[in-house]
N, C-alpha and C. Protein backbone atom coordinates (compact mmCIF):
# COMPACT_ATOMS: atom_id res chain seq x y z
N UNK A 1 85.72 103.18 126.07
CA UNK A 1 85.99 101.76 125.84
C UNK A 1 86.92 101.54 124.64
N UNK A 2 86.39 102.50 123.92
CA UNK A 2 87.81 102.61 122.53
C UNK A 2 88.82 102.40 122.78
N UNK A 3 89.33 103.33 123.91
CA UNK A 3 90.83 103.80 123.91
C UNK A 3 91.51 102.44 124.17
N UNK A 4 90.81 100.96 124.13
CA UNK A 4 91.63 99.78 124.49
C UNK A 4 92.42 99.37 123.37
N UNK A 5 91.82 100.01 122.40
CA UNK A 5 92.42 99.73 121.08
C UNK A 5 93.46 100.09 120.73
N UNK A 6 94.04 100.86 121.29
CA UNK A 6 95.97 101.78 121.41
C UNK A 6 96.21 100.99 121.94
N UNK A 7 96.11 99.52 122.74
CA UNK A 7 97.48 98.87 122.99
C UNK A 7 97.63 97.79 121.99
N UNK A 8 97.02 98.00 120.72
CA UNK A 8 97.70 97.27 119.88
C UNK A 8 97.75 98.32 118.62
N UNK A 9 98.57 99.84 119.08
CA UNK A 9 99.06 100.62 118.13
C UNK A 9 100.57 99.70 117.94
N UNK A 10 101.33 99.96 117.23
CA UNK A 10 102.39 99.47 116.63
C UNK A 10 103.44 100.43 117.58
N UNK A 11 103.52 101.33 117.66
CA UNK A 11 104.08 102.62 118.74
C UNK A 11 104.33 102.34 119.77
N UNK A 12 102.79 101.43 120.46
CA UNK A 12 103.33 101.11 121.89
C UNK A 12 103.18 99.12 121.85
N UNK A 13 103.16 98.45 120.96
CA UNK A 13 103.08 97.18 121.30
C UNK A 13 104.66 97.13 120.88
N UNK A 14 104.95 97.21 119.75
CA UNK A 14 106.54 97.01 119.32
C UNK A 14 107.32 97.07 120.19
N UNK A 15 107.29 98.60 121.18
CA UNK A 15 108.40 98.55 121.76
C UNK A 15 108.52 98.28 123.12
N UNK A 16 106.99 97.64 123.77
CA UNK A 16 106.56 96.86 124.46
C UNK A 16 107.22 95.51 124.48
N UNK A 17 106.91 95.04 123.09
CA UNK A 17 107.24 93.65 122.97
C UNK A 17 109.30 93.27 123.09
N UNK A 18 109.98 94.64 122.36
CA UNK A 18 111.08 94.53 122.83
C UNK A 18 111.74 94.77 124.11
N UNK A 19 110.88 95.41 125.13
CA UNK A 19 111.21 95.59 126.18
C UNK A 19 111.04 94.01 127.07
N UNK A 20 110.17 93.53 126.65
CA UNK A 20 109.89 92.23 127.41
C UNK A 20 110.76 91.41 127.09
N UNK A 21 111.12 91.26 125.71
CA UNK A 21 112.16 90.17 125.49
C UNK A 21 113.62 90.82 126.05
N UNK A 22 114.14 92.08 125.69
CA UNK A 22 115.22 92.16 126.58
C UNK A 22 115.14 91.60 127.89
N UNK A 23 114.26 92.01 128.85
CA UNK A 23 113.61 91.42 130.30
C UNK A 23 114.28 90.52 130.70
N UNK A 24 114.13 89.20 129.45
CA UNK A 24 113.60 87.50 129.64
C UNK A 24 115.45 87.36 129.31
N UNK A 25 116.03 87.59 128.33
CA UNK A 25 117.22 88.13 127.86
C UNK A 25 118.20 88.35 129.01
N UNK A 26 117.92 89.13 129.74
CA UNK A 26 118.52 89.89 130.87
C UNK A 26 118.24 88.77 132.55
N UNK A 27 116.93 88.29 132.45
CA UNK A 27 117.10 87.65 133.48
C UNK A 27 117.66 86.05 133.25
N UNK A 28 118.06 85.61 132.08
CA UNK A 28 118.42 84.46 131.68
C UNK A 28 117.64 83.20 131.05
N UNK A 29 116.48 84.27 130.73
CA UNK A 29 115.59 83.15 130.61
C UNK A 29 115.65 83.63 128.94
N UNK A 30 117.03 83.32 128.41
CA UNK A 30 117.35 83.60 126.38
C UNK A 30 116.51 82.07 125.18
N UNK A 31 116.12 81.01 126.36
CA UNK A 31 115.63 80.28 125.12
C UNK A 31 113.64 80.84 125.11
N UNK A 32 113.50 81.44 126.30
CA UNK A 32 112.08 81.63 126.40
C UNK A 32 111.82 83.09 125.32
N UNK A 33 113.07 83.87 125.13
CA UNK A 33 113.00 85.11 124.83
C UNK A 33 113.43 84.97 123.46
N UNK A 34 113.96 83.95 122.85
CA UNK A 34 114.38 84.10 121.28
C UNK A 34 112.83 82.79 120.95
N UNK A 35 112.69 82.14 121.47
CA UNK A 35 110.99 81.29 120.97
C UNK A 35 109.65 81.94 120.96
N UNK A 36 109.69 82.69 121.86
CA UNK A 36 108.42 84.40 121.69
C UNK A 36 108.62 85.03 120.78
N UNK A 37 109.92 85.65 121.01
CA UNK A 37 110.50 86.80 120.00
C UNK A 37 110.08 86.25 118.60
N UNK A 38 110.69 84.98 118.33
CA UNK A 38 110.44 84.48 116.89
C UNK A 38 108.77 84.16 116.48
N UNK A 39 108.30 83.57 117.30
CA UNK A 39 106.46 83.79 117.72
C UNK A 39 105.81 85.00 116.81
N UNK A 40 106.43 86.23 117.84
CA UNK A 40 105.92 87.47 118.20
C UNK A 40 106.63 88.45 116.50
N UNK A 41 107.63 87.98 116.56
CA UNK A 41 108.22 88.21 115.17
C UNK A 41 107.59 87.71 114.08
N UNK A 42 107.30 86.59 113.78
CA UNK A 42 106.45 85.78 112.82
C UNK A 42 105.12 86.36 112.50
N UNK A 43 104.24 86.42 113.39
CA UNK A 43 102.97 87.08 113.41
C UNK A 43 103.09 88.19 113.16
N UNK A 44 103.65 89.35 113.79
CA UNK A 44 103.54 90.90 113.34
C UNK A 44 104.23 90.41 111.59
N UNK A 45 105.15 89.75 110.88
CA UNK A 45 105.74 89.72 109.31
C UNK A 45 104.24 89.43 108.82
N UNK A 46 103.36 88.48 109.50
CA UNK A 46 102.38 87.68 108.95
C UNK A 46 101.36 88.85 108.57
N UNK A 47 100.92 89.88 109.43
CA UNK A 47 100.24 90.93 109.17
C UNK A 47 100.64 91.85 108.01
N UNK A 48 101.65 92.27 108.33
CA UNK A 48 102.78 93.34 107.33
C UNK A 48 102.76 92.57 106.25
N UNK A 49 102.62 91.51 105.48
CA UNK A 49 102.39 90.21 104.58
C UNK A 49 101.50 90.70 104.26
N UNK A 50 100.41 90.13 104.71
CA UNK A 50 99.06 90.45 104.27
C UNK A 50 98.68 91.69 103.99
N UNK A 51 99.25 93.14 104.59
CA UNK A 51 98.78 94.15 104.38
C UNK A 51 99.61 95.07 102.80
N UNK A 52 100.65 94.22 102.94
CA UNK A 52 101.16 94.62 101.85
C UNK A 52 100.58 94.14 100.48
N UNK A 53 100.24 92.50 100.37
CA UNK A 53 99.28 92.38 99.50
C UNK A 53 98.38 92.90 99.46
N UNK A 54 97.51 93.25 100.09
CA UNK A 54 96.26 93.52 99.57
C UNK A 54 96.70 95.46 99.04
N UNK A 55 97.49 96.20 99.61
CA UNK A 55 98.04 97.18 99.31
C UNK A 55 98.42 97.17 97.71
N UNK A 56 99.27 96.28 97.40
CA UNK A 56 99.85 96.16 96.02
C UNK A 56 98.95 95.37 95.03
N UNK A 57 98.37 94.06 95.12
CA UNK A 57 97.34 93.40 94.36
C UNK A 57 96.24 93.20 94.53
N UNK A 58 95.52 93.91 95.49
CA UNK A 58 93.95 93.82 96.09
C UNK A 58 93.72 92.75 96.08
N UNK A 59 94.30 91.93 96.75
CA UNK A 59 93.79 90.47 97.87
C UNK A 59 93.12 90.95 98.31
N UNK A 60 91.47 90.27 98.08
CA UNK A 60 90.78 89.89 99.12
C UNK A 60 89.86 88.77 98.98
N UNK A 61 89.23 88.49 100.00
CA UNK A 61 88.20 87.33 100.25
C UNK A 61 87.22 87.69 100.05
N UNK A 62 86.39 87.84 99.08
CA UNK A 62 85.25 88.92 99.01
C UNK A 62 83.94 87.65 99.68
N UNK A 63 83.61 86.66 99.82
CA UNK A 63 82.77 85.99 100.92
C UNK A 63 83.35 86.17 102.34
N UNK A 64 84.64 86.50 102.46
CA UNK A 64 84.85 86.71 104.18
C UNK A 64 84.38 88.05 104.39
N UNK A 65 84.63 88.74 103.36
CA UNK A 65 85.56 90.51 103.63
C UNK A 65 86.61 90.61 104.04
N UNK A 66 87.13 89.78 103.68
CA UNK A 66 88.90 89.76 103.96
C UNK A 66 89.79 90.09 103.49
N UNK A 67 90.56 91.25 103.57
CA UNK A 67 91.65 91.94 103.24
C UNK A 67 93.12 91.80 103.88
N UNK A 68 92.83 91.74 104.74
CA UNK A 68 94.37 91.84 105.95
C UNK A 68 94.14 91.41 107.11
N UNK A 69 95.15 90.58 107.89
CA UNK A 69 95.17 90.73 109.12
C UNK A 69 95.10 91.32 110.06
N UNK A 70 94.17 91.60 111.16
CA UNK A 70 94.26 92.58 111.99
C UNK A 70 95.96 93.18 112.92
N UNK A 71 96.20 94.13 112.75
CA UNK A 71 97.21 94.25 113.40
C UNK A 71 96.80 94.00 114.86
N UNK A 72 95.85 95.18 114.78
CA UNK A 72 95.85 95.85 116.35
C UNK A 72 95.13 94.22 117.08
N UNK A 73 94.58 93.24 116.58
CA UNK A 73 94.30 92.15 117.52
C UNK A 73 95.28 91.12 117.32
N UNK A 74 96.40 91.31 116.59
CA UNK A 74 97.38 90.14 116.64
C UNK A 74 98.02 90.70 117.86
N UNK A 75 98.55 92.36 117.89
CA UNK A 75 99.50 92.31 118.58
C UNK A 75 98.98 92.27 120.36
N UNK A 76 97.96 92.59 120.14
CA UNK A 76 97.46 92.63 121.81
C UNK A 76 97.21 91.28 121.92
N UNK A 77 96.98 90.37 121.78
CA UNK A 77 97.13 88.90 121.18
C UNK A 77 98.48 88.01 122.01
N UNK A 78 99.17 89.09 120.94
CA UNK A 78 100.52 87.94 120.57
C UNK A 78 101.49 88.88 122.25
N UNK A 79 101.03 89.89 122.33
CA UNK A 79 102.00 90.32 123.71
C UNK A 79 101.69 90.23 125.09
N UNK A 80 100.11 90.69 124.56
CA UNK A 80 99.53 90.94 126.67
C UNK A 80 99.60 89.62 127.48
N UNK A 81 99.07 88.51 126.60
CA UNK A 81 98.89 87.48 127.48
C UNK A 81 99.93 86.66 127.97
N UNK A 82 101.08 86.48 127.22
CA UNK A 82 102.46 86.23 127.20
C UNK A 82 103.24 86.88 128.34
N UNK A 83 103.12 88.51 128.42
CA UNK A 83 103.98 89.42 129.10
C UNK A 83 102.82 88.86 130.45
N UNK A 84 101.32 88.83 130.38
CA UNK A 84 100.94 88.33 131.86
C UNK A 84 101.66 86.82 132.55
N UNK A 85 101.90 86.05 131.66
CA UNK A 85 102.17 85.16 131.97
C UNK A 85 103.81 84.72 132.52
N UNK A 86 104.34 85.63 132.23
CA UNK A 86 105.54 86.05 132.84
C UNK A 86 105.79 86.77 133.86
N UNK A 87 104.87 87.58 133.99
CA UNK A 87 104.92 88.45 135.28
C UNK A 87 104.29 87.40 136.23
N UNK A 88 103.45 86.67 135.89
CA UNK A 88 102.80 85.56 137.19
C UNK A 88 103.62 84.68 137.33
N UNK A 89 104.10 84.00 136.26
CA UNK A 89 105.44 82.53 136.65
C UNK A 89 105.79 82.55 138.32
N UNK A 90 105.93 83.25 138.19
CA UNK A 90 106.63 83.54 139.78
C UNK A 90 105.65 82.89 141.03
N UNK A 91 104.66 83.25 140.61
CA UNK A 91 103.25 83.14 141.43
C UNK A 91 102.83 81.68 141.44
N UNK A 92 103.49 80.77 140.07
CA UNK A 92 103.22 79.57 140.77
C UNK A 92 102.27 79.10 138.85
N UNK A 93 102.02 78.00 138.59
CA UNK A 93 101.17 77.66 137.17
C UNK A 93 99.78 77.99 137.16
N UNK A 94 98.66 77.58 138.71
CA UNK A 94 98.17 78.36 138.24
C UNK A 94 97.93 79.75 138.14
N UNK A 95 97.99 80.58 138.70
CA UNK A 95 98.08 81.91 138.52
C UNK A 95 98.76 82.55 137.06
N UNK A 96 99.52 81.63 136.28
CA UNK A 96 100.08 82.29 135.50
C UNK A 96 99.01 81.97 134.02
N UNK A 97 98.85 80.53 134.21
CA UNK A 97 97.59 80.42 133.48
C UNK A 97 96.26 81.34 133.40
N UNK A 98 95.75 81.61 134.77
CA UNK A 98 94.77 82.66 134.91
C UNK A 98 95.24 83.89 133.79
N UNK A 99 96.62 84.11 134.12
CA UNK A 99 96.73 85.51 133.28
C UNK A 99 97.13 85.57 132.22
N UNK A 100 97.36 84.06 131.58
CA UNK A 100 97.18 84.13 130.08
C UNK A 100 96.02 83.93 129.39
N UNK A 101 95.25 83.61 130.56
CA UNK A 101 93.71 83.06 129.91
C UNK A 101 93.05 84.79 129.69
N UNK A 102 93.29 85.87 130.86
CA UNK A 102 92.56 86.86 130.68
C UNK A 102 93.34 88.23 129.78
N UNK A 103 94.91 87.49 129.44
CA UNK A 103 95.37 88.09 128.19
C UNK A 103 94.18 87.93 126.99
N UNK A 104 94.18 86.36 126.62
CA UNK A 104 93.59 86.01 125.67
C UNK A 104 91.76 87.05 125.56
N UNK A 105 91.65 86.99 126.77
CA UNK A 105 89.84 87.55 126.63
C UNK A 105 90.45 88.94 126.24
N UNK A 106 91.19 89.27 126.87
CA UNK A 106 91.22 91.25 126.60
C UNK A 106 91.52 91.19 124.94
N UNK A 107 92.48 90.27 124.20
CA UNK A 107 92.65 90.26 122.39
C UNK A 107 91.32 90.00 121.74
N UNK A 108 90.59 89.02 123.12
CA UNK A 108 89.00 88.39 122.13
C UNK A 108 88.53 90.01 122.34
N UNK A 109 88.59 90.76 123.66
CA UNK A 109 87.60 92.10 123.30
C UNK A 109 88.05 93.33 122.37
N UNK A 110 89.47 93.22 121.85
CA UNK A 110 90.03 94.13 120.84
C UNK A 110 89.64 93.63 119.84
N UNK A 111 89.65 92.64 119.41
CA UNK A 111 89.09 91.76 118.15
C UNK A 111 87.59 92.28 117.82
N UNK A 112 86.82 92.34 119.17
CA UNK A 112 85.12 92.41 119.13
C UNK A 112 85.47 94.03 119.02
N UNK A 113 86.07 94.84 119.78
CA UNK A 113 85.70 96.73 118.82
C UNK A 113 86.15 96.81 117.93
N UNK A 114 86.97 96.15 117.68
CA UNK A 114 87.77 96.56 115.86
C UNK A 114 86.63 96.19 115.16
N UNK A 115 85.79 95.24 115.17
CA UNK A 115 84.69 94.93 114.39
C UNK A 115 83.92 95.92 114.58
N UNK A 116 83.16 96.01 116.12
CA UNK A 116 82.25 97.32 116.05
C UNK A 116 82.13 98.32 115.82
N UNK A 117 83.19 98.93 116.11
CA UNK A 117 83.73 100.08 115.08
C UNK A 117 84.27 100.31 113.90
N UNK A 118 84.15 99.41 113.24
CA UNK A 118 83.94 99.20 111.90
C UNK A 118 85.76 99.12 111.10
N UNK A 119 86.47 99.05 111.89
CA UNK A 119 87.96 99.16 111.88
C UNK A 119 88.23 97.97 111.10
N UNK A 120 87.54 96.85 111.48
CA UNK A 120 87.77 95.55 110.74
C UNK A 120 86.96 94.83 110.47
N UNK A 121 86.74 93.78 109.45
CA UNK A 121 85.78 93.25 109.58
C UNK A 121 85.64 91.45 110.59
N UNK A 122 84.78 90.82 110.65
CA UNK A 122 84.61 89.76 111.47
C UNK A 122 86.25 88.79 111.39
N UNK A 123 86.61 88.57 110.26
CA UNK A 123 87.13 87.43 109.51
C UNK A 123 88.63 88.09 109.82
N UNK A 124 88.91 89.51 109.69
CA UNK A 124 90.14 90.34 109.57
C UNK A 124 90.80 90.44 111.34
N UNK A 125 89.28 90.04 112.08
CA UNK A 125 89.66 90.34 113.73
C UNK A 125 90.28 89.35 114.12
N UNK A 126 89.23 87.72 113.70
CA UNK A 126 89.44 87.05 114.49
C UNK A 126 90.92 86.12 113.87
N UNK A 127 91.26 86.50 112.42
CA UNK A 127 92.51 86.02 112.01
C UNK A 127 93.70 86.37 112.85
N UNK A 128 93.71 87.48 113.11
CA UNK A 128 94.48 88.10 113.58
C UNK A 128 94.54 88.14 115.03
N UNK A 129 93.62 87.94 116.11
CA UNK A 129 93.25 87.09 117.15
C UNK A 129 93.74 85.35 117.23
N UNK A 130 93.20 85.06 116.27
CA UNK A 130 94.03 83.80 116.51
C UNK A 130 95.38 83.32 116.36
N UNK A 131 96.14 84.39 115.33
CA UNK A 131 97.47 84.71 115.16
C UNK A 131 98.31 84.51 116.35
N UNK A 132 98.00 85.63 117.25
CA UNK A 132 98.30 86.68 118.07
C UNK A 132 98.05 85.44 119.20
N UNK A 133 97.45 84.85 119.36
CA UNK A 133 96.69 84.31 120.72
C UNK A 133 97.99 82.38 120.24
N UNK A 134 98.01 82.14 119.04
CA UNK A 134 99.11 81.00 119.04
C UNK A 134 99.93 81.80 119.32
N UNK A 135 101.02 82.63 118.70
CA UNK A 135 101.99 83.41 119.74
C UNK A 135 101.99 83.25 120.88
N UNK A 136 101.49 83.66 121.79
CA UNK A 136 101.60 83.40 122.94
C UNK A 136 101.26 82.52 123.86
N UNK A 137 100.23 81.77 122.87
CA UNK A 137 100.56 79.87 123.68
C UNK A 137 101.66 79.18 123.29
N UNK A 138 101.95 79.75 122.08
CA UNK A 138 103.06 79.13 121.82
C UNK A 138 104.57 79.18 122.58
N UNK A 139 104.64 80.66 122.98
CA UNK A 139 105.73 81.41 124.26
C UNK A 139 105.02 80.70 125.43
N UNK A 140 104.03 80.74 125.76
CA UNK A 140 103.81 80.16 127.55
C UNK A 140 104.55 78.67 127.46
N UNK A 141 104.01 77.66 126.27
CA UNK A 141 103.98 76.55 126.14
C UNK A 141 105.85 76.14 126.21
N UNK A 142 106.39 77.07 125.82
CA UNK A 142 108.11 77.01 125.23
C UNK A 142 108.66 77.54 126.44
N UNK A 143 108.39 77.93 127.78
CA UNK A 143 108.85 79.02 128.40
C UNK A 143 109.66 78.09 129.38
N UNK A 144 110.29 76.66 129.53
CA UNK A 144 110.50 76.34 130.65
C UNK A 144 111.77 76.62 131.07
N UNK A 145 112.84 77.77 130.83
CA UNK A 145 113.73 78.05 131.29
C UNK A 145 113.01 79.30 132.38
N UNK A 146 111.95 79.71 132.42
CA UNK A 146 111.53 80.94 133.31
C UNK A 146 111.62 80.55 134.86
N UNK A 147 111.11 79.18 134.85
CA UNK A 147 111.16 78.50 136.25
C UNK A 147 112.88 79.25 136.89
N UNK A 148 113.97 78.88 135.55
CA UNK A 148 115.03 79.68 137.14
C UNK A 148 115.85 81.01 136.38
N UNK A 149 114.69 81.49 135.67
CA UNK A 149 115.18 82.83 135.53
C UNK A 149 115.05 83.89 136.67
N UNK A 150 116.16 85.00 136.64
CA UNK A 150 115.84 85.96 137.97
C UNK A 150 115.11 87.41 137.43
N UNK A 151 113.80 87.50 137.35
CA UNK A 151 113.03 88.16 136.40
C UNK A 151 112.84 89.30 137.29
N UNK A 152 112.75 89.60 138.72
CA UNK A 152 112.67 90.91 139.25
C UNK A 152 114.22 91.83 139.46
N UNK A 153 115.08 90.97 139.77
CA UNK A 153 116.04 91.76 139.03
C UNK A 153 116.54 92.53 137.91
N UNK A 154 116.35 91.60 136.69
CA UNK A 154 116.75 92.30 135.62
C UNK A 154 115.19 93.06 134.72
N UNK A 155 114.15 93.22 135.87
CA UNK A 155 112.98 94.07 134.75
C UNK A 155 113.62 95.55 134.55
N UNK A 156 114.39 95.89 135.01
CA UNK A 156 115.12 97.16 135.08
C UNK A 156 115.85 98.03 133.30
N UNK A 157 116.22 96.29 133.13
CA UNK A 157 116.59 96.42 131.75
C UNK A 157 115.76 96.89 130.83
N UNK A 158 114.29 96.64 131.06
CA UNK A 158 113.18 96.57 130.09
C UNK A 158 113.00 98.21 129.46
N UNK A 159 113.13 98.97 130.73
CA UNK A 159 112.95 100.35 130.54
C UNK A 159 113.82 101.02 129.41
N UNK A 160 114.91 101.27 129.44
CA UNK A 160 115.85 101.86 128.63
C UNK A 160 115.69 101.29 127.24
N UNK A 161 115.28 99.86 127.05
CA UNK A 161 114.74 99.51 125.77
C UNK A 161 113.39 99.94 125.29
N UNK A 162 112.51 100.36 126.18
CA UNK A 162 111.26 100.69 125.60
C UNK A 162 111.51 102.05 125.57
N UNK A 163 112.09 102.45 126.10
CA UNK A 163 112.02 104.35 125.73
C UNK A 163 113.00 104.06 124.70
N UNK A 164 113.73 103.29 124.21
CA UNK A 164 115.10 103.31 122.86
C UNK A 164 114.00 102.77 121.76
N UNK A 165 113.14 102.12 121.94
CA UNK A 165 111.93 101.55 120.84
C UNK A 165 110.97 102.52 120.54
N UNK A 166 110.40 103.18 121.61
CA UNK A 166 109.65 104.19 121.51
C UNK A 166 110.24 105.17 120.77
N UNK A 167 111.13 105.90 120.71
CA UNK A 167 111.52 106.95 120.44
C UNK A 167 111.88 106.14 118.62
N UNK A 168 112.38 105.05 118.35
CA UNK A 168 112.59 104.84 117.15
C UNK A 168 111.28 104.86 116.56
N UNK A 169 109.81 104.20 117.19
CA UNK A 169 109.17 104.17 116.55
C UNK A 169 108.04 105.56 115.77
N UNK A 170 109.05 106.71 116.59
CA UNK A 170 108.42 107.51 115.93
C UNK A 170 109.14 108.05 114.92
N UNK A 171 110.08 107.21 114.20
CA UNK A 171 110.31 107.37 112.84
C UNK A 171 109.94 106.84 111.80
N UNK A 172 109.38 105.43 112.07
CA UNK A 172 109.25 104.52 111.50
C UNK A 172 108.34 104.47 110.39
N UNK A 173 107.76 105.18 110.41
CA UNK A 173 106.35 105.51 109.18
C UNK A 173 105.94 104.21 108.39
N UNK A 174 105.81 103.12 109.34
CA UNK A 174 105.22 101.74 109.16
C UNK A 174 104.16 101.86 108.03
N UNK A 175 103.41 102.87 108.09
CA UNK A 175 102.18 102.31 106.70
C UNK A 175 102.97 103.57 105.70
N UNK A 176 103.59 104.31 105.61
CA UNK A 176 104.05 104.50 104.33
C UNK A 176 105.03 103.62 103.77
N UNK A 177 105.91 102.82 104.64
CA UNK A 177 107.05 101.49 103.74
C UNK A 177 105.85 100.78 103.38
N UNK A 178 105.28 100.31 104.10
CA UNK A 178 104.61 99.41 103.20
C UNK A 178 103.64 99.59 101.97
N UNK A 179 103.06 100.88 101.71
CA UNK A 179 102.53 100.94 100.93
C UNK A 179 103.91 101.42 99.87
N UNK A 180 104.91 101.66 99.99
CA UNK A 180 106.67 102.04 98.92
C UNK A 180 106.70 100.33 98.73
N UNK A 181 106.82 99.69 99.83
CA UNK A 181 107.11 97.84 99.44
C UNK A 181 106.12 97.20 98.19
N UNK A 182 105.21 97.72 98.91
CA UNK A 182 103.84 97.05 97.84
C UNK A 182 103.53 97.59 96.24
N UNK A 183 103.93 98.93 96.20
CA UNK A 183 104.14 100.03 94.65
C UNK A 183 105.44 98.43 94.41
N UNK A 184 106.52 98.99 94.60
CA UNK A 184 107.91 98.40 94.58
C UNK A 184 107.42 96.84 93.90
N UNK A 185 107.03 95.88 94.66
CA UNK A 185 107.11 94.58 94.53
C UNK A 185 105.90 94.53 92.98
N UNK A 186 105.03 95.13 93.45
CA UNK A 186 103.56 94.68 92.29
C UNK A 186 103.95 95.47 90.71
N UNK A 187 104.70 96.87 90.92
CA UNK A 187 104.50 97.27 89.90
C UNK A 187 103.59 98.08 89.41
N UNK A 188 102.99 98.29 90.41
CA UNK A 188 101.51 99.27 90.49
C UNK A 188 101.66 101.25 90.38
N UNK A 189 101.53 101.67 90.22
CA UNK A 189 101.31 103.05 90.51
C UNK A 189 100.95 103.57 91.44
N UNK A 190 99.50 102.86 91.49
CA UNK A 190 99.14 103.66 93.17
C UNK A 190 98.38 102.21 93.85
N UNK A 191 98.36 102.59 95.22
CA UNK A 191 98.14 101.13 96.12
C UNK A 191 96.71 100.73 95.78
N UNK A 192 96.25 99.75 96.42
CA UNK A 192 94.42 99.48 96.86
C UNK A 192 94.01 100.06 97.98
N UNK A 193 92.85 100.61 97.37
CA UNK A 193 91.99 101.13 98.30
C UNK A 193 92.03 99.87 99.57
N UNK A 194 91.47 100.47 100.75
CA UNK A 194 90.82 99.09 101.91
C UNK A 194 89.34 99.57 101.84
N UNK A 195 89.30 100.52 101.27
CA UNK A 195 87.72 100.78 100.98
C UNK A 195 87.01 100.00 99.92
N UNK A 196 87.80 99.91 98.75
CA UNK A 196 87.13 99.15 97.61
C UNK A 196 88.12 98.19 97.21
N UNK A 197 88.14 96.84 96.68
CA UNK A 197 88.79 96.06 96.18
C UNK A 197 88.63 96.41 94.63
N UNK A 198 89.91 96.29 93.92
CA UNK A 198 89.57 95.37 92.83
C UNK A 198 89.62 94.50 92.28
């Protein structure tokens, strides 16, 4: 049941999420794909934000247990239910609704193991759940150029961008910049624990 938690690794949501917007890009649907993108863009800075503070000045909420935003439930959040809801458009409103509604439950059940497994705490899931989950009401809600986009044609595009994302993202060493950003900006020596605040 764990393993649901890799689709909001950074590895495979990132270059997930750029594959979809090329997609939307490619089939003409560019105001639905730069209003997500910026969504989907906003929220993942909003995390990387937060994680860098608490990295460099030990932010936290010590009545929440709040340290950072959840990544892994913003981004399953802010992509699955969005990318369902695009793949259904086609199918008609409701159907596409259905599959943003059961985007949203699959981020509420990444949200609920990151907690149980102790990955995050209550306050760190559901921030980042609710992040993740405006994202992509916010993209369904913005999407009305999809109605005459030609989206099975150009999914073709999607591929060559996610293997060109993929392959970057295994350079990317996402939690070592940010813990170099967070030294850098604070002035610190060495980062904060996520084990202990101070």
């Amino acid at each position: 049941m764990l393993r649901v938690l890799h689709l909001g690794d950074l590895e495979v949501a990132l270059p997930l999420g750029m594959a979809l917007g090329a997609w939307l890009l490619a089939a003409g649907a560019w105001r639905t794909a730069l209003r997500w993108g910026t969504c989907f863009g906003a929220a993942v800075a909003l995390v990387g934000g937060s994680k860098i503070a608490h990295l460099g000045w030990g932010t936290d909420v010590g009545l929440l247990e709040f340290k950072a935003i959840s990544g892994h439930a913003t981004l399953v959040s802010a992509l699955y239910p969005f990318a369902a809801w695009v793949l259904l458009a086609g199918q008609g409103q409701a159907a596409a609704r259905v599959g943003l509604a059961l985007g949203l439950l699959l981020g509420l059940l990444v949200a609920a193991l990151l907690v149980a497994s102790g990955e995050h705490t209550g306050a760190e899931a559901l921030s980042g759940w609710l992040l993740g989950a405006a994202a992509s009401l916010l993209g369904a809600a913005w999407s009305g150029d999809l109605a005459r986009a030609r989206l099975l044609p150009a999914i073709w595009w999607s591929l060559p961008v996610f293997a060109i994302g993929a392959w970057l993202m295994e350079f990317a060493h996402v939690g070592y910049w940010m813990i170099r950003v967070a030294l850098a900006l604070s002035g610190n020596s060495r980062p904060y624990s996520w084990d202990a605040c101070g």
